[in-house]
Protein backbone atom coordinates (compact mmCIF):
# COMPACT_ATOMS: atom_id res chain seq x y z
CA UNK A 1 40.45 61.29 -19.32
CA UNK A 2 40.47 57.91 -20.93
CA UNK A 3 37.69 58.50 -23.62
CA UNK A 4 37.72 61.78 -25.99
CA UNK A 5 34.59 63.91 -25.87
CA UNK A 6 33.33 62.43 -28.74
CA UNK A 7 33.54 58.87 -27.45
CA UNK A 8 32.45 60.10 -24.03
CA UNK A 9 29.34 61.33 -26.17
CA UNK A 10 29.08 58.54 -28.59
CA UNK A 11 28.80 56.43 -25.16
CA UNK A 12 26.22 58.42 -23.71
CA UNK A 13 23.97 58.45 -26.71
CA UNK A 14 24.32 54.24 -26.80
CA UNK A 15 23.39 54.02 -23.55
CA UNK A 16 20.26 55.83 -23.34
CA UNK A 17 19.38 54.11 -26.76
CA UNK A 18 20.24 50.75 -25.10
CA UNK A 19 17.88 51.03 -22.96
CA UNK A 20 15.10 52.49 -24.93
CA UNK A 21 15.65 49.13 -27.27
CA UNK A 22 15.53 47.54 -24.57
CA UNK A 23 12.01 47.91 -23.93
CA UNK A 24 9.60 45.10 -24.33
CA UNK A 25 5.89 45.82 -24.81
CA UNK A 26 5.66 49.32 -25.08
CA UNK A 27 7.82 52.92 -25.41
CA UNK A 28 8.79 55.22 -23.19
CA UNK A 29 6.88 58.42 -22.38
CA UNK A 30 8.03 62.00 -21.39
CA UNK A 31 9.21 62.06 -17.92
CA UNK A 32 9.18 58.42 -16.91
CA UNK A 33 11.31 58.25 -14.39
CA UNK A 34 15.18 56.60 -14.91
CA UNK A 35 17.45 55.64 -12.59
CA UNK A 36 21.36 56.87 -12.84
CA UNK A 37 23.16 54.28 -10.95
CA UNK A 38 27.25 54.49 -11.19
CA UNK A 39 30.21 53.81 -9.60
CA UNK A 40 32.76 57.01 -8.84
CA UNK A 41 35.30 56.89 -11.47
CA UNK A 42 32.39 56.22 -14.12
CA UNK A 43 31.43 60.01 -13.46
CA UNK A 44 32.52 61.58 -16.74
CA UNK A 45 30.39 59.02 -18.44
CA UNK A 46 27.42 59.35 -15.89
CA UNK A 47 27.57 63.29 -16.73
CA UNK A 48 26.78 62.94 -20.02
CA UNK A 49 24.51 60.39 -19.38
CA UNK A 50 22.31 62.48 -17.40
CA UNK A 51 22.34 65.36 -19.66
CA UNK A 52 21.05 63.05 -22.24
CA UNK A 53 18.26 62.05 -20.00
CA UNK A 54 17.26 65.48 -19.28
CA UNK A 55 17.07 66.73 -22.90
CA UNK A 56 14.88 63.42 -23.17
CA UNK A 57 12.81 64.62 -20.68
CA UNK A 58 13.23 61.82 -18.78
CA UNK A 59 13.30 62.18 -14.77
CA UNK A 60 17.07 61.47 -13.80
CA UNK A 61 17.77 60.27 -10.54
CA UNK A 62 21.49 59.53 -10.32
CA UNK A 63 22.94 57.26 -7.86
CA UNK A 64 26.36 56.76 -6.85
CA UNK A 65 27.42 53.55 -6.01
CA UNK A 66 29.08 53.05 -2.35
CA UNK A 67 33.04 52.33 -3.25
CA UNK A 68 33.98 48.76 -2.97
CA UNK A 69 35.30 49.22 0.80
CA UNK A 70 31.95 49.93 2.15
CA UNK A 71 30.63 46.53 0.82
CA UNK A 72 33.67 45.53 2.81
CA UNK A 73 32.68 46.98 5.91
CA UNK A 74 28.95 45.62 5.49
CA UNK A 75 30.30 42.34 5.45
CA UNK A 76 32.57 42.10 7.45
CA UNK A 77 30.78 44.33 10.77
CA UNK A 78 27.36 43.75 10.03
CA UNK A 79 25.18 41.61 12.02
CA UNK A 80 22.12 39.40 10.42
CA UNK A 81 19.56 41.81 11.28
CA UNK A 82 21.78 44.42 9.34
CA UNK A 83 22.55 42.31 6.73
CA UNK A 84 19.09 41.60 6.14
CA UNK A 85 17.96 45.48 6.33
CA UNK A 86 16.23 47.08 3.15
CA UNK A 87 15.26 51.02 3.27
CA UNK A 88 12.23 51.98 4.19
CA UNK A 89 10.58 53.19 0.73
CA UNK A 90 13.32 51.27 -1.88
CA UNK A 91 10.58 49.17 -2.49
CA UNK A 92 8.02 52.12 -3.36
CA UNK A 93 10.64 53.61 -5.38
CA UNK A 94 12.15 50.70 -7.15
CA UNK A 95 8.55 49.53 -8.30
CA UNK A 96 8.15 53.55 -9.54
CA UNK A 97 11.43 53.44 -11.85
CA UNK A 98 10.74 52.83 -15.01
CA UNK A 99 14.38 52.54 -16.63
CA UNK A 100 18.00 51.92 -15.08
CA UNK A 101 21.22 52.70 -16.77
CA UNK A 102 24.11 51.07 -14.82
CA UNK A 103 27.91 52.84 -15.31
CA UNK A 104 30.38 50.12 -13.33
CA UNK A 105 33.82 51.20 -12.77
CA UNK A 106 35.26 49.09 -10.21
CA UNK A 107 38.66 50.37 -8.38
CA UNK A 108 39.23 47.04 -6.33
CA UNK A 109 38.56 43.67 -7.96
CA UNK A 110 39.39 41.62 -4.48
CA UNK A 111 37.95 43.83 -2.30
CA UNK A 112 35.80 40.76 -0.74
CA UNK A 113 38.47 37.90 -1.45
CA UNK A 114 38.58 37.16 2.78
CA UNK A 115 35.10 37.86 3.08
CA UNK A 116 33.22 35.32 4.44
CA UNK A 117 31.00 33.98 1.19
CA UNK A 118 28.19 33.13 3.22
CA UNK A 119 27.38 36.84 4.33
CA UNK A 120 27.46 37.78 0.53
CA UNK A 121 25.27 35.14 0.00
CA UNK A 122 23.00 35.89 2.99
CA UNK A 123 22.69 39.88 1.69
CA UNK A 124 22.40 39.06 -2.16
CA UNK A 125 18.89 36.55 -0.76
CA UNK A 126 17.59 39.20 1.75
CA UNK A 127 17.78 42.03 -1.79
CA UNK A 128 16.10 39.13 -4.29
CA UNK A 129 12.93 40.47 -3.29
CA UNK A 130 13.93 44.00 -5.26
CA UNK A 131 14.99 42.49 -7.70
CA UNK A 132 12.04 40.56 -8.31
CA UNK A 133 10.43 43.96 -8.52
CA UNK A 134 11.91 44.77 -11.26
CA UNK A 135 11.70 41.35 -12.76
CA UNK A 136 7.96 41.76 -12.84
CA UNK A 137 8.17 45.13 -14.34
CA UNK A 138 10.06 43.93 -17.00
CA UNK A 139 7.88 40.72 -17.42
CA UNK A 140 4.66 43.55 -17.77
CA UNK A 141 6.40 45.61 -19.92
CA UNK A 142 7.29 48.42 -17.92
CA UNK A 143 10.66 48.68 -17.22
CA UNK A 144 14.02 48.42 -18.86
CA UNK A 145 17.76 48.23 -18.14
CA UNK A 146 20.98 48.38 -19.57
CA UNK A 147 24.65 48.49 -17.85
CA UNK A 148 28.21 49.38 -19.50
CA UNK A 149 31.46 49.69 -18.18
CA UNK A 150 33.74 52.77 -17.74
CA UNK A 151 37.88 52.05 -17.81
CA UNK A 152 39.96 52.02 -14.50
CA UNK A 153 43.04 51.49 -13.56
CA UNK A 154 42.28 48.22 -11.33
CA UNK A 155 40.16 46.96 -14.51
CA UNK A 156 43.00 47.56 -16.74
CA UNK A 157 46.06 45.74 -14.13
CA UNK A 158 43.63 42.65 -13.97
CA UNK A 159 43.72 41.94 -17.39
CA UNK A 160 47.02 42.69 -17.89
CA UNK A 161 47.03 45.89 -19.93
CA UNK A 162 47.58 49.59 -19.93
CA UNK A 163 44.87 51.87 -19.37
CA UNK A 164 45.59 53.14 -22.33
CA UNK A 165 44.99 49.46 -23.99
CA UNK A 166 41.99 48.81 -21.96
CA UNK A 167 40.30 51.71 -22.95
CA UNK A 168 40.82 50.98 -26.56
CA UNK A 169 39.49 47.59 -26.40
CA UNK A 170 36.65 48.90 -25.05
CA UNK A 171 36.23 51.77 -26.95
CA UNK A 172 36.69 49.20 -29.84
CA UNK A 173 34.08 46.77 -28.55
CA UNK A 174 31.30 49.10 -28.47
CA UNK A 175 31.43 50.93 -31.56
CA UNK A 176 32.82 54.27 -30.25
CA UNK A 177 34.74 55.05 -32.89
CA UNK A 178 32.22 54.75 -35.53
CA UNK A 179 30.66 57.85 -36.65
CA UNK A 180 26.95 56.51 -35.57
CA UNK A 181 27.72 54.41 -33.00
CA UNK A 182 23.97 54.00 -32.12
CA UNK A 183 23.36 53.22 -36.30
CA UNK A 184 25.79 50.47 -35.94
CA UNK A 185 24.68 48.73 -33.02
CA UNK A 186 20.90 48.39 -34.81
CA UNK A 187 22.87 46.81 -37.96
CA UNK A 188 24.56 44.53 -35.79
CA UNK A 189 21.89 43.28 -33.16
CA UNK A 190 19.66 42.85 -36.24
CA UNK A 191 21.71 40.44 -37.78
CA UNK A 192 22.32 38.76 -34.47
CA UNK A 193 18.69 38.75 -34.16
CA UNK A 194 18.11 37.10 -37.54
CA UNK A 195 20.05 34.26 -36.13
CA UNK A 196 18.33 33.74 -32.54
CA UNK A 197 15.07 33.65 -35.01
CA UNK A 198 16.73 31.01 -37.13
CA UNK A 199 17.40 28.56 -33.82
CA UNK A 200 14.25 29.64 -32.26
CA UNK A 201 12.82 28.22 -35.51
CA UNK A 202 14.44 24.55 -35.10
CA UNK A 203 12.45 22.79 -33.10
CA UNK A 204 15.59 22.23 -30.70
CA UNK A 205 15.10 19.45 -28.44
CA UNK A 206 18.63 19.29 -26.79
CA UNK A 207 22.02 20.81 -27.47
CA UNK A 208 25.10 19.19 -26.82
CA UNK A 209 28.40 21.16 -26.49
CA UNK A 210 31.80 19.51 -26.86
CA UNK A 211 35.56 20.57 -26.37
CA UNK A 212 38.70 19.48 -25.39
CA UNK A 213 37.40 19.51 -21.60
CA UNK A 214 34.02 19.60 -22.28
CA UNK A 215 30.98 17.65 -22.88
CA UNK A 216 27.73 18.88 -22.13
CA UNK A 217 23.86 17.62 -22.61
CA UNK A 218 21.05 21.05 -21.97
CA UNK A 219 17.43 20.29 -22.85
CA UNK A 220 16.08 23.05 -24.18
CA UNK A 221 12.37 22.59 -22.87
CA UNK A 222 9.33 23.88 -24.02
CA UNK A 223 8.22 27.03 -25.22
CA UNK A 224 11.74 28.36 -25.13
CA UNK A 225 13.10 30.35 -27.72
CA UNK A 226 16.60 32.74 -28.25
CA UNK A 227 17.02 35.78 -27.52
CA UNK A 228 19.87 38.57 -28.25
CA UNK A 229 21.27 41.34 -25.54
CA UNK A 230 18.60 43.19 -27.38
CA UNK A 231 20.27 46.12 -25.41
CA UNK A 232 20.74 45.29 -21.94
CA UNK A 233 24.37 44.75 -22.00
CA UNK A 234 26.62 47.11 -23.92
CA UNK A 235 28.28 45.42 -25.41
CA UNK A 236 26.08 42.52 -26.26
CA UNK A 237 26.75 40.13 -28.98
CA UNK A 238 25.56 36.90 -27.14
CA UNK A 239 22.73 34.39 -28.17
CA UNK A 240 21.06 33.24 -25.21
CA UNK A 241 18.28 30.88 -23.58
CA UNK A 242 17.41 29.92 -20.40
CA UNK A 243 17.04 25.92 -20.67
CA UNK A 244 14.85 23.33 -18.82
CA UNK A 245 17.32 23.24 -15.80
CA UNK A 246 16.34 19.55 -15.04
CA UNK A 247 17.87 18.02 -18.46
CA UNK A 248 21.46 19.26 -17.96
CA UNK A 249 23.94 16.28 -17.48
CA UNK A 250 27.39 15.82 -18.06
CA UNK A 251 29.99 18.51 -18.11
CA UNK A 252 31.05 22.09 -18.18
CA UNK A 253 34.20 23.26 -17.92
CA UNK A 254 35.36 27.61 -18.45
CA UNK A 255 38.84 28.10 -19.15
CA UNK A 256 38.24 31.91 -18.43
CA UNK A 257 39.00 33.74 -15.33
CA UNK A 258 36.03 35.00 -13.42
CA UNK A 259 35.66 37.74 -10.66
CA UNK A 260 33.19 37.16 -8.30
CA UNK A 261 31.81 39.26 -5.10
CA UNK A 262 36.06 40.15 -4.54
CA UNK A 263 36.80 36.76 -5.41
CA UNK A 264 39.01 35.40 -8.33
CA UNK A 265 38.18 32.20 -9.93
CA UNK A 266 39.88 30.08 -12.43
CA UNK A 267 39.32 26.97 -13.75
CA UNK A 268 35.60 25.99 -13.20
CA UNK A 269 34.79 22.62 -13.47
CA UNK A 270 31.04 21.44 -13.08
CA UNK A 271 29.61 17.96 -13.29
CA UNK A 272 25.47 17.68 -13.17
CA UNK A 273 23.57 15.06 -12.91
CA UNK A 274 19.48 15.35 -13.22
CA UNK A 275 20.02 19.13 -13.79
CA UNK A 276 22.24 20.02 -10.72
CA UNK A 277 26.19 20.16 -9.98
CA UNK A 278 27.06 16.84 -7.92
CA UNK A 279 30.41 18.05 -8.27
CA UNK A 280 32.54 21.05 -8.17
CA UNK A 281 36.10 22.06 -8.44
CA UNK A 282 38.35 25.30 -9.31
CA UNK A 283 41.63 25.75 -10.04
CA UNK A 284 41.61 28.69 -8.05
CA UNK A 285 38.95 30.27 -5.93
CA UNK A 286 37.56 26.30 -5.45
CA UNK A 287 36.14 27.36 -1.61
CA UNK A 288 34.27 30.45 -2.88
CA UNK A 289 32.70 28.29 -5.98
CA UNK A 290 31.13 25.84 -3.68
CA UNK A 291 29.73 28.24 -1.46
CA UNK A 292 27.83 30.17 -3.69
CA UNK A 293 26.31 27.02 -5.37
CA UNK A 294 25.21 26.58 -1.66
CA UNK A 295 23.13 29.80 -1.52
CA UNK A 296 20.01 28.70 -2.14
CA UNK A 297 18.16 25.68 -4.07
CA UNK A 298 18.60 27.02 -7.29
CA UNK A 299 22.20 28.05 -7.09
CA UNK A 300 23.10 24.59 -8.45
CA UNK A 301 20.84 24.20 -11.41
CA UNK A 302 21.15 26.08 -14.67
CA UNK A 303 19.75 29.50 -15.33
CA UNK A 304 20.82 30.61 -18.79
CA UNK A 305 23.26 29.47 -21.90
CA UNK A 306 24.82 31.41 -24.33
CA UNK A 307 27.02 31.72 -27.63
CA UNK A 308 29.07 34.49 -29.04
CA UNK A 309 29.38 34.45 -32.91
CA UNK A 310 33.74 35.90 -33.06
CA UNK A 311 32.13 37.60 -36.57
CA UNK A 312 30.67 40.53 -34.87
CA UNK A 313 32.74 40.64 -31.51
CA UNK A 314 35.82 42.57 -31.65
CA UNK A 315 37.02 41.68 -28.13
CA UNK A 316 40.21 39.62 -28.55
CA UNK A 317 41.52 39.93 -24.95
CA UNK A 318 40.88 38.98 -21.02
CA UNK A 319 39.35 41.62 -19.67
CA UNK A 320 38.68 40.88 -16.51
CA UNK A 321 35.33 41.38 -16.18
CA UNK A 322 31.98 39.37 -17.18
CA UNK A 323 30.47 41.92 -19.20
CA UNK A 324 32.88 42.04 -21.76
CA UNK A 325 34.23 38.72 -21.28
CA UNK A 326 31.13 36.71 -21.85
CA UNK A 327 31.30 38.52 -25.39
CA UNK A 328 34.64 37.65 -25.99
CA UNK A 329 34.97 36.60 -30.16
CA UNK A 330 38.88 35.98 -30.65
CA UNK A 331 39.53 32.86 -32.66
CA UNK A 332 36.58 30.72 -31.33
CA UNK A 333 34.24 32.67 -30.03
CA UNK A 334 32.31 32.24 -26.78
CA UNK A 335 29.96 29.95 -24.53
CA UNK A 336 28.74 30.53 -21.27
CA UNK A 337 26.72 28.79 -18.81
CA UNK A 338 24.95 30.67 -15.77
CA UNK A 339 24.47 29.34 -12.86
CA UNK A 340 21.21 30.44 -10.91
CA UNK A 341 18.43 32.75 -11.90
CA UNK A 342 17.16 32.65 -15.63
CA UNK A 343 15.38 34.76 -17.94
CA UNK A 344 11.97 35.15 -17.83
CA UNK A 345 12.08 36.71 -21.43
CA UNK A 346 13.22 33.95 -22.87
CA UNK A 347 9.77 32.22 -22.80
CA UNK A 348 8.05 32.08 -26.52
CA UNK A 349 4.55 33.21 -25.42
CA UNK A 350 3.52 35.92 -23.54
CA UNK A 351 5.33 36.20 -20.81
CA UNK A 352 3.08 38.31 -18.84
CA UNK A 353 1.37 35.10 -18.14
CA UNK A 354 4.29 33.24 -16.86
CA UNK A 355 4.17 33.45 -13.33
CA UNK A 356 5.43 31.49 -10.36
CA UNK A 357 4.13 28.26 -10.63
CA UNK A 358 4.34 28.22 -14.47
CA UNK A 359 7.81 28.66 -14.29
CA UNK A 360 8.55 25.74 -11.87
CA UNK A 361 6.19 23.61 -14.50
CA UNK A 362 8.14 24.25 -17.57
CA UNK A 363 11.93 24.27 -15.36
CA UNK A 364 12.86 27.78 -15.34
CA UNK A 365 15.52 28.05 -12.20
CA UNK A 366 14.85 30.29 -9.88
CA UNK A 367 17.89 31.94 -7.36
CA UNK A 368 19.36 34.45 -5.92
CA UNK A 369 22.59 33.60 -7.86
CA UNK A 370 23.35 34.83 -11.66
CA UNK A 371 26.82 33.91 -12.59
CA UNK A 372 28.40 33.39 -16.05
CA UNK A 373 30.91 30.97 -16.48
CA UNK A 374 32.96 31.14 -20.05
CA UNK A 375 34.66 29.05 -22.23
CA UNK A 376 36.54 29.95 -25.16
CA UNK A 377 38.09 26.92 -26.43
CA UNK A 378 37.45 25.30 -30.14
CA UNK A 379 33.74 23.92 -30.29
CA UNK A 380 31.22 22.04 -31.64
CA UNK A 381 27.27 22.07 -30.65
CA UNK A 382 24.60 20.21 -32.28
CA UNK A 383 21.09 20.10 -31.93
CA UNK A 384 18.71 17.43 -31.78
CA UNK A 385 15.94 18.48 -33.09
CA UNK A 386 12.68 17.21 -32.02
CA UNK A 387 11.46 14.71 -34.87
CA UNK A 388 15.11 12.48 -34.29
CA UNK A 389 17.83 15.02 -36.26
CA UNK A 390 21.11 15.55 -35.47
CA UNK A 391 22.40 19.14 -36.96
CA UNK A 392 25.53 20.94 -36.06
CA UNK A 393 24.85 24.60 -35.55
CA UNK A 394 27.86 26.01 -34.06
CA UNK A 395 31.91 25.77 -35.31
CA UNK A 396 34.91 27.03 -35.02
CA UNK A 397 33.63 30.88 -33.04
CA UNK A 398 30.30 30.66 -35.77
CA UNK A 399 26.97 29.81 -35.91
CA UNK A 400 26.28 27.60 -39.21
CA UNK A 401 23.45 29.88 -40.55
């Protein structure tokens, strides 16, 4: 087992407090019903999950994920009208959940690295309608979500590290060696929160981002403000918005790795013009990367971006994976840019009230895509603020608050 009892516990208890915080507009009641979802090896963790749910009288329904070979299969055998195929009633019952706790434990990284990226594409638009369930129960305050990790083997070669090693980073990363775990994570997502209030507070017109490969203009558009993981990701130490897609020019470059639908990618480079990529090139993966900026409209416009403060992030290495790796602290800290869908939560009025066409007025992107793209180099983002001032607000892996 790669986690002790007590860290397997520890990890159980942040996750159903994760997402319990998690909740906007309201608490949960007895025997709401939560949704279990996780991937095979993650089963130790799932356990004790679910026994956490139940003595929260919660109603579990666990849900193991179909092993990475399946999605294979779909992909690759499938026809359109199979492709396109959603079970009768996961509508009904996705719009009756009202929490999800995700356990990912992924035994095959490249599973999908000769699949063709148009069927992944084709099934990820067919499922956006569930997902915009969910969306809109989140929006109304009625669902929640939160997703973690569990160490594997296939994680752990990726990244090049022992299991052992992976674990421990981990482990380290989200507080499981504390002796409150859950105590620590409110001390810590308070004091990130202090800060999103700070640049919510600015007045921000437009950021710009600079670094060696890097330089980047995002409007931040009205009635925007920043938000923290608040906890949806464990770990989560990321200050986010989703920007006015149409005033991003100039651009973006992520010197770390990314793993996409099987596919490895290195090297992102991303030029936009008016708000969308005009051009695109990897190091690796370069086919793939074009592709899925193909999948719909909104693919190619910008959906989210975020900043990592290295002061409260203890993850110093690759690790293969975008949960942990858009978190990354090390010696500068983080930034990522999302490509795709953006967060409806990110709105500073009531978001209840922010439906379809209110999004498209203020530039919230709308897509089947979500995909982080990181950089971790040495950088420097100012913010012109809307009566003419220039002030720097991020430097060497810290905000300046």
């Amino acid at each position: 087992m790669v986690f002790s009892k007590t860290q397997l516990g520890h990890y159980a208890d942040v996750m159903v407090w994760a997402m319990e915080e998690a909740r906007r507009g309201g608490k949960f009641a007895k025997y709401d019903t939560v949704l279990l979802r996780y991937d095979v090896a993650a089963a130790p963790l799932a356990h004790a999950v679910y026994e956490r749910l139940l003595r929260a009288r919660y109603h579990a329904v666990a849900r193991v994920n179909a092993p990475e070979d399946f999605a294979r299969s779909l992909y690759t055998l499938a026809d359109d009208k199979q492709l396109d195929f959603i079970a009768a009633g996961e509508k009904e019952f996705q719009g009756s959940v009202n929490g999800l706790i995700s356990l990912r434990a992924p035994e095959d990284l490249t599973a999908l690295k000769n699949v063709n990226p148009a069927r992944i594409a084709r099934a990820a638009v067919a499922r956006k309608s569930l997902r915009e369930i969910w969306d809109r129960s989140e929006q109304g305050g009625k669902f929640s979500w939160t997703l973690c990790n569990y160490p594997t083997e296939e994680l752990a070669a990726q990244a090049g590290l022992s299991l052992k090693e992976y674990a421990a980073q981990m482990a380290k990363a989200c507080f499981l060696n504390e002796k409150d775990p859950v105590k620590k994570w409110k001390e810590v997502m308070a004091q990130i929160a202090d800060i999103g209030a700070w640049l919510s507070g600015m007045k921000i017109e437009k950021l710009h981002i600079e670094t060696a490969h890097m330089d980047l203009e995002i409007l931040l558009g009205e009635k925007r403000k920043f938000i923290s993981g608040g906890g949806n990701n464990i770990p989560s130490f990321e200050i986010f918005t989703s920007p006015d897609w149409r005033g991003t020019r100039g651009v973006y470059y992520a010197d770390l790795p990314s793993y996409r639908s099987g596919n490895y990618v290195t090297g992102v480079r991303l030029e936009f013009k008016n708000g969308r990529v005009v051009k695109a090139s990897a190091d690796k993966g370069q086919d793939f990367l074009r592709k899925m900026l193909a999948m719909d409209r909104g693919a190619a416009q910008v959906g989210e971006f975020s900043l990592t403060d290295r002061r409260f992030s203890k993850i110093d290495k690759f690790m293969a994976d975008t949960l942990f790796d858009e978190n990354f602290g090390g010696k500068h800290g983080n930034c990522h840019l999302a490509v795709g869908s953006s967060y409806a939560d990110t709105f500073a009025g009531d978001v209840r009230k922010l439906d379809k066409k209110a999004k498209e007025r203020l530039g919230f992107n709308d897509s089947s895509l979500h995909w982080d793209l990181i950089n971790t180099e040495q950088k420097t983002v100012h913010a012109l603020l809307k009566g003419g001032q220039t002030v720097l607000i991020y430097e060497k892996g810290r905000f300046m608050h």
